[in-house]
C-alpha atoms as a PDB file:
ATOM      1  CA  UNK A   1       6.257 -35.323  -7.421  1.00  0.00           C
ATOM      2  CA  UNK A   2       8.195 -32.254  -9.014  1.00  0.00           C
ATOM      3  CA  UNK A   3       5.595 -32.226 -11.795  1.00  0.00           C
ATOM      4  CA  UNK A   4       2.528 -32.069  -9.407  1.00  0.00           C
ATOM      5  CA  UNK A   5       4.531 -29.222  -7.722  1.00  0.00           C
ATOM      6  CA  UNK A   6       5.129 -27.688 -10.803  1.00  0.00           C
ATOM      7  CA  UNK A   7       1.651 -28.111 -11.863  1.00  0.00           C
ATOM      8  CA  UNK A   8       0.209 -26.423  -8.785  1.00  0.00           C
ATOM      9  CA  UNK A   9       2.086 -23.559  -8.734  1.00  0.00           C
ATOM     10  CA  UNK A  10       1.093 -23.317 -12.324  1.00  0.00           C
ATOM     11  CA  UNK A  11      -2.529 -23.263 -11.488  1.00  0.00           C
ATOM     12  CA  UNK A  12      -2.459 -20.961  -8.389  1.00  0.00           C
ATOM     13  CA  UNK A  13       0.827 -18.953  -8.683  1.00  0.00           C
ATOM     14  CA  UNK A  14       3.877 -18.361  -6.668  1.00  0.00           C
ATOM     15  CA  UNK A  15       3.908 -16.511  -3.481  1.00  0.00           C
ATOM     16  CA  UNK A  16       5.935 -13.598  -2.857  1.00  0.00           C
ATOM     17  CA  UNK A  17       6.471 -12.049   0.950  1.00  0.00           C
ATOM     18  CA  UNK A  18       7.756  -8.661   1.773  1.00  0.00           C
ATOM     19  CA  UNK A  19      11.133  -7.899   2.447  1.00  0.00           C
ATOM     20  CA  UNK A  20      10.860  -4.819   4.539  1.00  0.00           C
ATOM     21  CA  UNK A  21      13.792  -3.936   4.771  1.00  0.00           C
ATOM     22  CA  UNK A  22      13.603  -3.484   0.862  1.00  0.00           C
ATOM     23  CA  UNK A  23      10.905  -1.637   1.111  1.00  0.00           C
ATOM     24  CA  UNK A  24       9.370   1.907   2.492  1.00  0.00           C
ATOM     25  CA  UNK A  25       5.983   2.659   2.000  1.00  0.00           C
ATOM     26  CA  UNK A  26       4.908   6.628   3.122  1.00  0.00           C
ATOM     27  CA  UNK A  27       2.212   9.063   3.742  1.00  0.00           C
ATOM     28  CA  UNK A  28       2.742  12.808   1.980  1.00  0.00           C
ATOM     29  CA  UNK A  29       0.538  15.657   3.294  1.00  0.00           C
ATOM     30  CA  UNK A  30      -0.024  19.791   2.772  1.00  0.00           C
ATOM     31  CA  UNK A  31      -0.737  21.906   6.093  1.00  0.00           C
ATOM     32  CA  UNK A  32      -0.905  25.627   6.270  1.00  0.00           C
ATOM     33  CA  UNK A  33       2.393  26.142   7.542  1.00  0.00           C
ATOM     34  CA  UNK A  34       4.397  23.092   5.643  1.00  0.00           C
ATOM     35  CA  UNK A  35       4.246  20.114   3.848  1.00  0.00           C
ATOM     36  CA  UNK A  36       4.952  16.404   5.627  1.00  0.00           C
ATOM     37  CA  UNK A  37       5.412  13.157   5.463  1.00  0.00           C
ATOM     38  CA  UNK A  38       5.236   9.884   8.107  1.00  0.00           C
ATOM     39  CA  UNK A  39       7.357   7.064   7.679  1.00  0.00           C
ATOM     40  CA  UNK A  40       5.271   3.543   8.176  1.00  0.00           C
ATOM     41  CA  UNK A  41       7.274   1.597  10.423  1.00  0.00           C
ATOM     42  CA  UNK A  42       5.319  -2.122  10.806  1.00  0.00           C
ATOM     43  CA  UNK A  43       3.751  -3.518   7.805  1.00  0.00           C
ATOM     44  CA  UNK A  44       3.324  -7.368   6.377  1.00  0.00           C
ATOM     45  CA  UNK A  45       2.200  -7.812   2.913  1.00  0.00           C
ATOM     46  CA  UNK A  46       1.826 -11.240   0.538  1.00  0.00           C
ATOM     47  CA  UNK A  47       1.967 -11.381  -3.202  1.00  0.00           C
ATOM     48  CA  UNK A  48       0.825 -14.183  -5.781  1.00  0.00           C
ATOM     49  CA  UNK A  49       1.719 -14.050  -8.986  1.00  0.00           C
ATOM     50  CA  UNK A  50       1.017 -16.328 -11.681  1.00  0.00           C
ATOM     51  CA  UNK A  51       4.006 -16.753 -14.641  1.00  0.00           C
ATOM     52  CA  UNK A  52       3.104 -19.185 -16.981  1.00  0.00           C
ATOM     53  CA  UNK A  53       1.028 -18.064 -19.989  1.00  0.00           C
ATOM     54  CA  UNK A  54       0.376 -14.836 -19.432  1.00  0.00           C
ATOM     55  CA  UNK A  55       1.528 -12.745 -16.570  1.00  0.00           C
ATOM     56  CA  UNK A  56      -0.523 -11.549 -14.052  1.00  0.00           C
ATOM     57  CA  UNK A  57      -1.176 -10.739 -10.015  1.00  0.00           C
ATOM     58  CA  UNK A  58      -3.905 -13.037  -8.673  1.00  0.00           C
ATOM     59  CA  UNK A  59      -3.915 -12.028  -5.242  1.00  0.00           C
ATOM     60  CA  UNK A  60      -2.166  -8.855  -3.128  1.00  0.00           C
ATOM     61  CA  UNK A  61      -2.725  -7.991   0.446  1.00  0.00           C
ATOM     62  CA  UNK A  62      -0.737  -4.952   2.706  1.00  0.00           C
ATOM     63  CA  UNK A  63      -1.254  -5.041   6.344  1.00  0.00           C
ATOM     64  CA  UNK A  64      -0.607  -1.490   7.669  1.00  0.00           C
ATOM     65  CA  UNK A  65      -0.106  -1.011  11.638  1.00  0.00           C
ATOM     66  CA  UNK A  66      -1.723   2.761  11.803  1.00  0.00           C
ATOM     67  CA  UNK A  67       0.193   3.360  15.255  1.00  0.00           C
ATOM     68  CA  UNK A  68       3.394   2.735  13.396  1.00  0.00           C
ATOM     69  CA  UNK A  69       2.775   6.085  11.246  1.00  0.00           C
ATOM     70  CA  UNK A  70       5.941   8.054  12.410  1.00  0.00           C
ATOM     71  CA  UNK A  71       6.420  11.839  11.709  1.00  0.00           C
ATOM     72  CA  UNK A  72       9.320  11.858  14.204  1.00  0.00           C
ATOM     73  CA  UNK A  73       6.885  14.759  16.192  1.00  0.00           C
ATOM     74  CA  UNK A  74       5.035  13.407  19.161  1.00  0.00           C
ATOM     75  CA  UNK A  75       1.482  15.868  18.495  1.00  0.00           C
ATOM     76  CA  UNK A  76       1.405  15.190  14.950  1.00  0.00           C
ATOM     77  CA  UNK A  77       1.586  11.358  15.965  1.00  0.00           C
ATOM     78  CA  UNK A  78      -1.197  11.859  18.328  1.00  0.00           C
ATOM     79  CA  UNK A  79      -3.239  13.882  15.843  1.00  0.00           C
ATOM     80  CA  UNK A  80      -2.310  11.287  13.039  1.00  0.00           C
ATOM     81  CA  UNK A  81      -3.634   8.801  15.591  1.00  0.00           C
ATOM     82  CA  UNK A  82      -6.797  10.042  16.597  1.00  0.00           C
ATOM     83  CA  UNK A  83      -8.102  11.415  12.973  1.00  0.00           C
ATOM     84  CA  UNK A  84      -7.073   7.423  11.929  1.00  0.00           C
ATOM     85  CA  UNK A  85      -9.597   6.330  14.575  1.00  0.00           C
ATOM     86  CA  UNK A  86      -6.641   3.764  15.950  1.00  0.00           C
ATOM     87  CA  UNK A  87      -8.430   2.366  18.943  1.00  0.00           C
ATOM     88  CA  UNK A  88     -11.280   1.464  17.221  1.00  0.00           C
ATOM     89  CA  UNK A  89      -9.636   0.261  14.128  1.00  0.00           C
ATOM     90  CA  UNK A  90      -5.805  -0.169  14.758  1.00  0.00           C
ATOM     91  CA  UNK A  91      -4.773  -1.515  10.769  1.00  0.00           C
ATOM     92  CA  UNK A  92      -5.052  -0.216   7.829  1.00  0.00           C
ATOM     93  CA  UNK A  93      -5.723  -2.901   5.146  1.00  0.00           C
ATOM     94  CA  UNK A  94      -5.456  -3.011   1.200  1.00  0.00           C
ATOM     95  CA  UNK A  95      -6.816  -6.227  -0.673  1.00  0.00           C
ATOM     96  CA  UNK A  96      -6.417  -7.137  -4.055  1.00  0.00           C
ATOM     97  CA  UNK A  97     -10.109  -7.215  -5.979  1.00  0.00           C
ATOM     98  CA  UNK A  98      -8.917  -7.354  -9.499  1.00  0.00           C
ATOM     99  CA  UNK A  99      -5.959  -6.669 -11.826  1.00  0.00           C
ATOM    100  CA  UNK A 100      -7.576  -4.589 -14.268  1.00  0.00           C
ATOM    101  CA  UNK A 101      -4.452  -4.133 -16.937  1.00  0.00           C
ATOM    102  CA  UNK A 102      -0.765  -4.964 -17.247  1.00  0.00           C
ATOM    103  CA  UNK A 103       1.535  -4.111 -19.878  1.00  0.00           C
ATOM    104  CA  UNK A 104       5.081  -5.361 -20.445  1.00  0.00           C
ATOM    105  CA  UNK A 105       7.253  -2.561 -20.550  1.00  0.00           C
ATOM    106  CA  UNK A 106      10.314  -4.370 -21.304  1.00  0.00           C
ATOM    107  CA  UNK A 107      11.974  -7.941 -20.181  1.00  0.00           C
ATOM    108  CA  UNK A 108      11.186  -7.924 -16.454  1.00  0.00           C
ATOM    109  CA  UNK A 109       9.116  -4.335 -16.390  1.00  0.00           C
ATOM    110  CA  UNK A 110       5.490  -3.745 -16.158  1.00  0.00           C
ATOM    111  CA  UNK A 111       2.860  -1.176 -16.256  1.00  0.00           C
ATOM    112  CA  UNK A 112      -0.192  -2.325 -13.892  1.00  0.00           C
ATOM    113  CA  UNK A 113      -3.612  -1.286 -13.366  1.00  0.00           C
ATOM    114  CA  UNK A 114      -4.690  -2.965  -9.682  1.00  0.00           C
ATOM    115  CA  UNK A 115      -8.594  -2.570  -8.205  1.00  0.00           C
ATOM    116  CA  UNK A 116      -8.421  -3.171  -4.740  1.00  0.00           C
ATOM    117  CA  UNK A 117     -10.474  -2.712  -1.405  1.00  0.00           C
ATOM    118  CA  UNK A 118      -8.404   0.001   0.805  1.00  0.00           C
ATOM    119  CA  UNK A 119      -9.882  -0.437   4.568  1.00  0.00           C
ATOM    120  CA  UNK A 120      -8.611   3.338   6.595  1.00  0.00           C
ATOM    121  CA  UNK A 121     -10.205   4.126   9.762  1.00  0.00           C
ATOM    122  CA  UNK A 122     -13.159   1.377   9.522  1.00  0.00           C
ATOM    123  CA  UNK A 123     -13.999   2.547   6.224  1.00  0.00           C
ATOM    124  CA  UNK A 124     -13.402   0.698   2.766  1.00  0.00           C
ATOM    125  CA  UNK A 125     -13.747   1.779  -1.102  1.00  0.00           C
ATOM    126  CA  UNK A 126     -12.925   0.569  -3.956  1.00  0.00           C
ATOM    127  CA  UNK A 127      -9.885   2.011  -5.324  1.00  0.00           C
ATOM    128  CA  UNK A 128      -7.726   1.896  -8.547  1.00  0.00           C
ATOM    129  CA  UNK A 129      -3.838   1.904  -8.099  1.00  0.00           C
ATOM    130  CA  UNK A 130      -1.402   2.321 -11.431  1.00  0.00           C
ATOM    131  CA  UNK A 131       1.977   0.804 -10.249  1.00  0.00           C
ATOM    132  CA  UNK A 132       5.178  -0.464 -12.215  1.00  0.00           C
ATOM    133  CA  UNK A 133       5.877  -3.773 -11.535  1.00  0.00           C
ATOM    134  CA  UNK A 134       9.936  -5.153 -12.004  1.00  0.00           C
ATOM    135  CA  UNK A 135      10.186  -8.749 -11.735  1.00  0.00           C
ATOM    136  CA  UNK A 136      13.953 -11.170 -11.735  1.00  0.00           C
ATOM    137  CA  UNK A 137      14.680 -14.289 -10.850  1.00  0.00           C
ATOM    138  CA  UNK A 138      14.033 -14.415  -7.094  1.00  0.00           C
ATOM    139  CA  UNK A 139      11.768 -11.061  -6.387  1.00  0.00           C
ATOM    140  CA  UNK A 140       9.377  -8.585  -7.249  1.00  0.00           C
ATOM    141  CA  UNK A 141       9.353  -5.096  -6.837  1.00  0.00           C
ATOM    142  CA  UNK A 142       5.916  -2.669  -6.864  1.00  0.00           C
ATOM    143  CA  UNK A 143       6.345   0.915  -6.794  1.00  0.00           C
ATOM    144  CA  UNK A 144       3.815   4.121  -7.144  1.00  0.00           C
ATOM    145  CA  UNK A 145       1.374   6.151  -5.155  1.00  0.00           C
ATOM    146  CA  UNK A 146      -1.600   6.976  -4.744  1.00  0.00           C
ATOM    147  CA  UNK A 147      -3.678  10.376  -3.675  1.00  0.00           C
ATOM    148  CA  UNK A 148      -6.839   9.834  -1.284  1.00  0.00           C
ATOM    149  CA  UNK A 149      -8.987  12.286   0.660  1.00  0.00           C
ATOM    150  CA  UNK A 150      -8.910  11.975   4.275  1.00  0.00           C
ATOM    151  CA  UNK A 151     -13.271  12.963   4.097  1.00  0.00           C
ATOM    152  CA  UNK A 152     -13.441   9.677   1.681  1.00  0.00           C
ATOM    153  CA  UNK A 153     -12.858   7.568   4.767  1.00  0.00           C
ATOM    154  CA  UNK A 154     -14.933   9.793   7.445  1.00  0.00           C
ATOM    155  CA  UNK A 155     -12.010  11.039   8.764  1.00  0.00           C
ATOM    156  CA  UNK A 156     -11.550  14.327  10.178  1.00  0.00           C
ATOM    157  CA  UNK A 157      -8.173  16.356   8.684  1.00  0.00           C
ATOM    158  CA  UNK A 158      -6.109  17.158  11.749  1.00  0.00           C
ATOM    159  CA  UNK A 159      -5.786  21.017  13.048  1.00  0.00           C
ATOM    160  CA  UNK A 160      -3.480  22.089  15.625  1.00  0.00           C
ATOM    161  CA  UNK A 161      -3.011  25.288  17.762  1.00  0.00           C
ATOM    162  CA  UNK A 162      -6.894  25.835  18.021  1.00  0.00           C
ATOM    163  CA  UNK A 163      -7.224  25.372  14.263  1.00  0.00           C
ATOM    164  CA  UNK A 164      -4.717  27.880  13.301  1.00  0.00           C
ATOM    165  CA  UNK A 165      -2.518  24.918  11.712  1.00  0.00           C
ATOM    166  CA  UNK A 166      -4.781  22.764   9.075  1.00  0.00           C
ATOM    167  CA  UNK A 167      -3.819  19.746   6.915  1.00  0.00           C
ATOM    168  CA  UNK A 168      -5.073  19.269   3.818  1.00  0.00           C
ATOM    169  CA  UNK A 169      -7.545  17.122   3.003  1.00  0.00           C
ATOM    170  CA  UNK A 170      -5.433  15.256   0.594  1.00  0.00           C
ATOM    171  CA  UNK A 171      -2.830  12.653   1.331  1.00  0.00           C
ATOM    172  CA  UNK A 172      -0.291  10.280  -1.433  1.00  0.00           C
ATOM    173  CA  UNK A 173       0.789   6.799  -0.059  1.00  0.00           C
ATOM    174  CA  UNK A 174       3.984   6.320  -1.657  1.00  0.00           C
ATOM    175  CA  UNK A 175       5.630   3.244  -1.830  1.00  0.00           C
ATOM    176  CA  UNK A 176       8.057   0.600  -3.081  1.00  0.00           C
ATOM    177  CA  UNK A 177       7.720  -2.352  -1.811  1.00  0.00           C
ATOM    178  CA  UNK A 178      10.384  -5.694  -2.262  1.00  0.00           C
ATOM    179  CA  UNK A 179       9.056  -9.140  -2.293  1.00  0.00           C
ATOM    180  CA  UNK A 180      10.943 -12.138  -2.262  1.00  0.00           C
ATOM    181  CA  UNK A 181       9.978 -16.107  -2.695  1.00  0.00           C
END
């Protein structure tokens, strides 16, 4: 029975879930008065990895709650909200396409190259995401960011105090993220 186990998580990899409270993942923005950042606050992720001959993700997917974007300001909130289009599309989803290149750094370290489908606001492209991966005995850890334009995914920049106040188009998702088996 233990070798059939074995096998099987051979052939499909071992599963990983998110330890959140390991693990912060955040949204970085410009304005024309300052720069911000919102904290995401509900999230569930999975992870598959396969370790035998050659290491390498097979499968990836992040579950983002876009209500659960917290600036600690009510009106950004709101703004946040509405420009994420959250009652017609309340998550924000990332899935794993392809792993396009990893490179071991050291024992336990990695350099990744990850294609994956990022769903914001009702809209999905295919994006690229370089990460470093750090793997021990009983988790893995994924950390890095990534820039996107808000326009990419049809949405419309927030402006506040009758468009006085502008963010930029630009945001970075920066995260580390903690899986355990």
């Amino acid at each position: 029975m233990s070798l059939l186990v074995g096998l099987c998580i051979g052939v499909y990899g071992q599963e990983y879930k998110i330890h959140k409270e390991e693990s912060s993942i955040k949204v970085l923005g410009t304005s024309t008065v300052h720069d911000w950042h919102e904290d995401v606050e509900k999230f569930s992720s999975k992870l598959t990895i396969n370790n035998t001959e050659a290491f390498s993700v097979t499968a990836l997917e992040l579950k983002i709650v876009a209500e659960s974007l917290e600036s600690g300001k009510s009106l950004m909130n709101k703004l946040t909200y509405e420009a994420l289009k959250t009652k017609k599309h309340p998550n924000i989803l990332f899935t794993l396409v392809s792993q396009e290149k990893i490179s071991k750094v050291k024992d336990g370290e990695y350099d990744a190259l990850l294609k994956g489908n990022l769903t914001i606001a009702g809209v999905k492209k295919e994006i690229t995401i370089k990460l470093k991966l750090i793997q021990n005995e009983t988790e893995i850890i994924l950390k890095g960011n990534k820039t996107i334009k808000m326009t990419d995914y049809e949405m419309k920049p927030p402006t506040a105090m009758f468009g006085t106040i502008k963010t930029g188009d630009e945001v970075t998702i920066e995260f580390k993220t903690t899986y355990k088996l």
